[in-house]
N, C-alpha and C. Protein backbone atom coordinates (compact mmCIF):
# COMPACT_ATOMS: atom_id res chain seq x y z
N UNK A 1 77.24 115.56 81.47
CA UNK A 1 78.56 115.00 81.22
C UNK A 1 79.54 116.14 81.08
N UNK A 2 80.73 116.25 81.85
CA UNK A 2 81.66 116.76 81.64
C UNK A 2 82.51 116.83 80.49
N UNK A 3 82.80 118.13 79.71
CA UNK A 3 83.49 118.13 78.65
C UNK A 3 84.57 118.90 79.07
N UNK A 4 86.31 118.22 78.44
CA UNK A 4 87.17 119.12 78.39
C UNK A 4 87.34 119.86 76.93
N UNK A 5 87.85 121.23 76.92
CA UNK A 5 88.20 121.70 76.02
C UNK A 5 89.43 121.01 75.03
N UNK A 6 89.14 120.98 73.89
CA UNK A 6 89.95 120.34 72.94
C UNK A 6 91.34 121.18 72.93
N UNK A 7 91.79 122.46 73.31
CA UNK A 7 92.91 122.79 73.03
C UNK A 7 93.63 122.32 74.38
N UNK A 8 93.07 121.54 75.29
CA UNK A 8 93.63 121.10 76.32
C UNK A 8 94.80 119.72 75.74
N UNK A 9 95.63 119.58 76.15
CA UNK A 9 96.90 118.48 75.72
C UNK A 9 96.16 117.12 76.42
N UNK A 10 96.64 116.13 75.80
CA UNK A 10 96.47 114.87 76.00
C UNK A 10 96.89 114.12 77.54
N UNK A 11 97.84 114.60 77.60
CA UNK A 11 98.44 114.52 79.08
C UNK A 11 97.48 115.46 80.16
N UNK A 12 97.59 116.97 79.76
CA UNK A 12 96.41 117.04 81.08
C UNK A 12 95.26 117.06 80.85
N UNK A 13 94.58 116.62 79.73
CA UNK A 13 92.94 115.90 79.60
C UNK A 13 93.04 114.54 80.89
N UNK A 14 94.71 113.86 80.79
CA UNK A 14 94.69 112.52 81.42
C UNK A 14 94.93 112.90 82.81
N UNK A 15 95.45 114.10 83.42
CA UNK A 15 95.60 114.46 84.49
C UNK A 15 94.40 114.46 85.32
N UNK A 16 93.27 115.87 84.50
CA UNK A 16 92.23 116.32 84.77
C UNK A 16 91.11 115.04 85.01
N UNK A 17 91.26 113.94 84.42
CA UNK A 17 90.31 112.67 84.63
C UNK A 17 90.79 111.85 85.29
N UNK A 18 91.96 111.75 86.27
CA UNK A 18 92.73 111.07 87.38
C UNK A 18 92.12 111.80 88.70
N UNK A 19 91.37 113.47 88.45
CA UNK A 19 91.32 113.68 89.78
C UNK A 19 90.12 113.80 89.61
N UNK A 20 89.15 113.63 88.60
CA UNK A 20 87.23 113.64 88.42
C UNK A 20 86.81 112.65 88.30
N UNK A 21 87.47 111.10 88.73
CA UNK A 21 86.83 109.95 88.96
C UNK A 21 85.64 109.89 89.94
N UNK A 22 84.78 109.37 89.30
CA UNK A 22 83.44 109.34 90.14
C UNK A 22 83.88 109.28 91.32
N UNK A 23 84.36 107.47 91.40
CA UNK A 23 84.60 107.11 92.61
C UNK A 23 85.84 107.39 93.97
N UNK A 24 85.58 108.00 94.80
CA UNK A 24 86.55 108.48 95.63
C UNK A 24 88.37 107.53 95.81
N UNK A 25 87.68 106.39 95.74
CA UNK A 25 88.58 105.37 95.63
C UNK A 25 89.49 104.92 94.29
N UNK A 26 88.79 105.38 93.25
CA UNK A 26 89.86 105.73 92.02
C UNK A 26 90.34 106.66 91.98
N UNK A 27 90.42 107.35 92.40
CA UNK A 27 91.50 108.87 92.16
C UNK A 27 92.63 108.44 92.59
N UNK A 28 93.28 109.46 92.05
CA UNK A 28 95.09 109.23 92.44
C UNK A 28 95.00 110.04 93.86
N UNK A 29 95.88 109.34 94.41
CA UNK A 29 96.65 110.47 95.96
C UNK A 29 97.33 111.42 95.45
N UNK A 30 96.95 112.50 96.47
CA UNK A 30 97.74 113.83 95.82
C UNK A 30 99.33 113.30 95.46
N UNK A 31 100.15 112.15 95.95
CA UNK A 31 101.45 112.22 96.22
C UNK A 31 101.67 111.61 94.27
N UNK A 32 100.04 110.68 94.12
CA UNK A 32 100.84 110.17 92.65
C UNK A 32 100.31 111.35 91.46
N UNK A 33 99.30 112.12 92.00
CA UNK A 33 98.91 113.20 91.04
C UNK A 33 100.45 113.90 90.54
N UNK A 34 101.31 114.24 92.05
CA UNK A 34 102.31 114.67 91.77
C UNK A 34 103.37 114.59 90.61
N UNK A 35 103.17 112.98 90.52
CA UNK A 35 104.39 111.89 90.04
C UNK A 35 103.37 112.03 88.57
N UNK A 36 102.50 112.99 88.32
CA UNK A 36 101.86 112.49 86.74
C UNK A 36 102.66 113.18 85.91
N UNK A 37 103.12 112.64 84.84
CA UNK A 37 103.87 113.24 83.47
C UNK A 37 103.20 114.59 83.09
N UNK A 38 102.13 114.70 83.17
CA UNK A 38 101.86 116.43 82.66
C UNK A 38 102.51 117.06 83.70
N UNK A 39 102.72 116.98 85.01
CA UNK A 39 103.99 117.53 86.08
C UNK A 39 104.97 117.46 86.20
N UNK A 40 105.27 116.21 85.60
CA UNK A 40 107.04 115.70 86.10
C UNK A 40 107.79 115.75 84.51
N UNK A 41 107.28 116.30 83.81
CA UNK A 41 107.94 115.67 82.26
C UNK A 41 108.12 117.17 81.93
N UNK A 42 109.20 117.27 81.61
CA UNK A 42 109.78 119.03 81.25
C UNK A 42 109.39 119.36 79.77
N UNK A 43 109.26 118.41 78.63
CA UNK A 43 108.70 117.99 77.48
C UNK A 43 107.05 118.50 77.51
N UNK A 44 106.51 118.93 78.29
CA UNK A 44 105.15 118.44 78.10
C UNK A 44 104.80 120.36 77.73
N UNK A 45 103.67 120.88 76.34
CA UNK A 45 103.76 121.85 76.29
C UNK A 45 102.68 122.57 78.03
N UNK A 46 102.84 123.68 78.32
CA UNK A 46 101.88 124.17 79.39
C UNK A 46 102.14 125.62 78.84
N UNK A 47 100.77 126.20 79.22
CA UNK A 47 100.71 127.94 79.11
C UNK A 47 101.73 128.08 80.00
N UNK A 48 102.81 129.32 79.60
CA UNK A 48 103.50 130.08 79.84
C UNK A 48 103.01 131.13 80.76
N UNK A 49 102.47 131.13 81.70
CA UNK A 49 102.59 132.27 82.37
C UNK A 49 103.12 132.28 83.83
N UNK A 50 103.15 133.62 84.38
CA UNK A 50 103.67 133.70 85.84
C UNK A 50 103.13 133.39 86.35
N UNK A 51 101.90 132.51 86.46
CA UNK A 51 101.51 131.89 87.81
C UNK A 51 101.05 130.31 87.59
N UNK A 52 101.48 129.95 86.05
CA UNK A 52 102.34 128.57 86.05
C UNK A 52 103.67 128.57 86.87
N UNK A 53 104.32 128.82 86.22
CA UNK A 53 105.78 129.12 86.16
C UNK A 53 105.37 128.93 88.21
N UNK A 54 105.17 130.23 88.74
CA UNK A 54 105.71 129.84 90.09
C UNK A 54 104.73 128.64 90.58
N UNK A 55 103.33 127.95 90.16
CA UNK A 55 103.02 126.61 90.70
C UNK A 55 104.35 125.81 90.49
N UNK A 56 104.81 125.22 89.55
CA UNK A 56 105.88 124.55 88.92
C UNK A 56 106.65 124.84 90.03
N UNK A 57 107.36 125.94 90.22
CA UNK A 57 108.30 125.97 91.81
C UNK A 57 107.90 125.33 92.58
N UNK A 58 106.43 125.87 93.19
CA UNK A 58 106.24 125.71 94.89
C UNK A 58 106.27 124.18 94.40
N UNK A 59 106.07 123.24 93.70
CA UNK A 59 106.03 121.78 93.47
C UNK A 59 107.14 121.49 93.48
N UNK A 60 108.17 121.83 93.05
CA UNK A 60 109.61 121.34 93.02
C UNK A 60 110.23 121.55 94.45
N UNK A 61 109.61 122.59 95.12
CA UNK A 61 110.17 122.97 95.91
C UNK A 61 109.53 122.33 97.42
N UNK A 62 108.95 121.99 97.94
CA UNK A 62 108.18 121.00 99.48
C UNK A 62 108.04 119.66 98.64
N UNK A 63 96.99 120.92 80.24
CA UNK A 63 96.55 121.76 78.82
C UNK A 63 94.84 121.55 78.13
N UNK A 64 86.40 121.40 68.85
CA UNK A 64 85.14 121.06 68.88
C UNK A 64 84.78 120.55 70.32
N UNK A 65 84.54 120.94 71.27
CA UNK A 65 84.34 120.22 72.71
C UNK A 65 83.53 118.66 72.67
N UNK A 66 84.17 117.92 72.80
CA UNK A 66 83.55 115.89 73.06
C UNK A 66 83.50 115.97 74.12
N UNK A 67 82.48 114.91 74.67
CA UNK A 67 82.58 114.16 75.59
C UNK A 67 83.67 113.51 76.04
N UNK A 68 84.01 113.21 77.17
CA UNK A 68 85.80 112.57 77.30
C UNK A 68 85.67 111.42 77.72
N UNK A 69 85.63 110.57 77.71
CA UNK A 69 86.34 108.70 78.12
C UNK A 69 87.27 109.56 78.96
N UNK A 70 87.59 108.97 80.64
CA UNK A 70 88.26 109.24 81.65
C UNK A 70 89.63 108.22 81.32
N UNK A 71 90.63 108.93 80.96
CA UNK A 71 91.81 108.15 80.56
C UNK A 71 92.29 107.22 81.80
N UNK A 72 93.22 106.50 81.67
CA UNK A 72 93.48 106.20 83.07
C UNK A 72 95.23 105.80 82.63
N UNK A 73 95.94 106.45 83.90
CA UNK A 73 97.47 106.23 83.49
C UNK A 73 97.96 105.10 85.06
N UNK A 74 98.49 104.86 84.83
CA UNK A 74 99.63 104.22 85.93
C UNK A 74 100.45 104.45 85.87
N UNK A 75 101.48 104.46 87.36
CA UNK A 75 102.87 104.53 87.28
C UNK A 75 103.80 103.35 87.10
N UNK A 76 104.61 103.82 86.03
CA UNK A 76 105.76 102.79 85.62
C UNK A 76 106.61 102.88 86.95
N UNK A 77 107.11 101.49 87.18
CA UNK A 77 107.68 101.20 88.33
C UNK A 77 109.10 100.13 87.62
């Protein structure tokens, strides 16, 4: 069983289990991975470094170890 690290944020624990769904057919498309709040939400904390920082561009531009329950988000429409 896959464990995420606990200093990982809630949002991308929920990211990271949108794209490690067993099934090929539950995963998000890269286009709604895009549209996920740990990406699109300026609020959300992320390590500070220079090669965050320029992912974050090239996207604008074209976070005790448990076991994890695979969150599951949808997009508000």
């Amino acid at each position: 069983v896959f464990s995420l690290p606990n200093w990982l944020s809630p949002q991308a624990k929920c990211l990271i289990g949108c794209m490690l769904r067993k099934e090929p057919a539950e995963r998000l498309k890269a286009i709604e991975l895009l549209m996920h709040p740990w990406l699109t939400n300026p609020h959300v904390q992320r390590h500070n470094s220079h090669k965050t920082h320029h992912n974050q561009n090239a996207i604008q531009n074209k976070q005790e170890d448990t076991d994890q329950v695979v969150p599951t988000w949808t997009e508000k429409h």
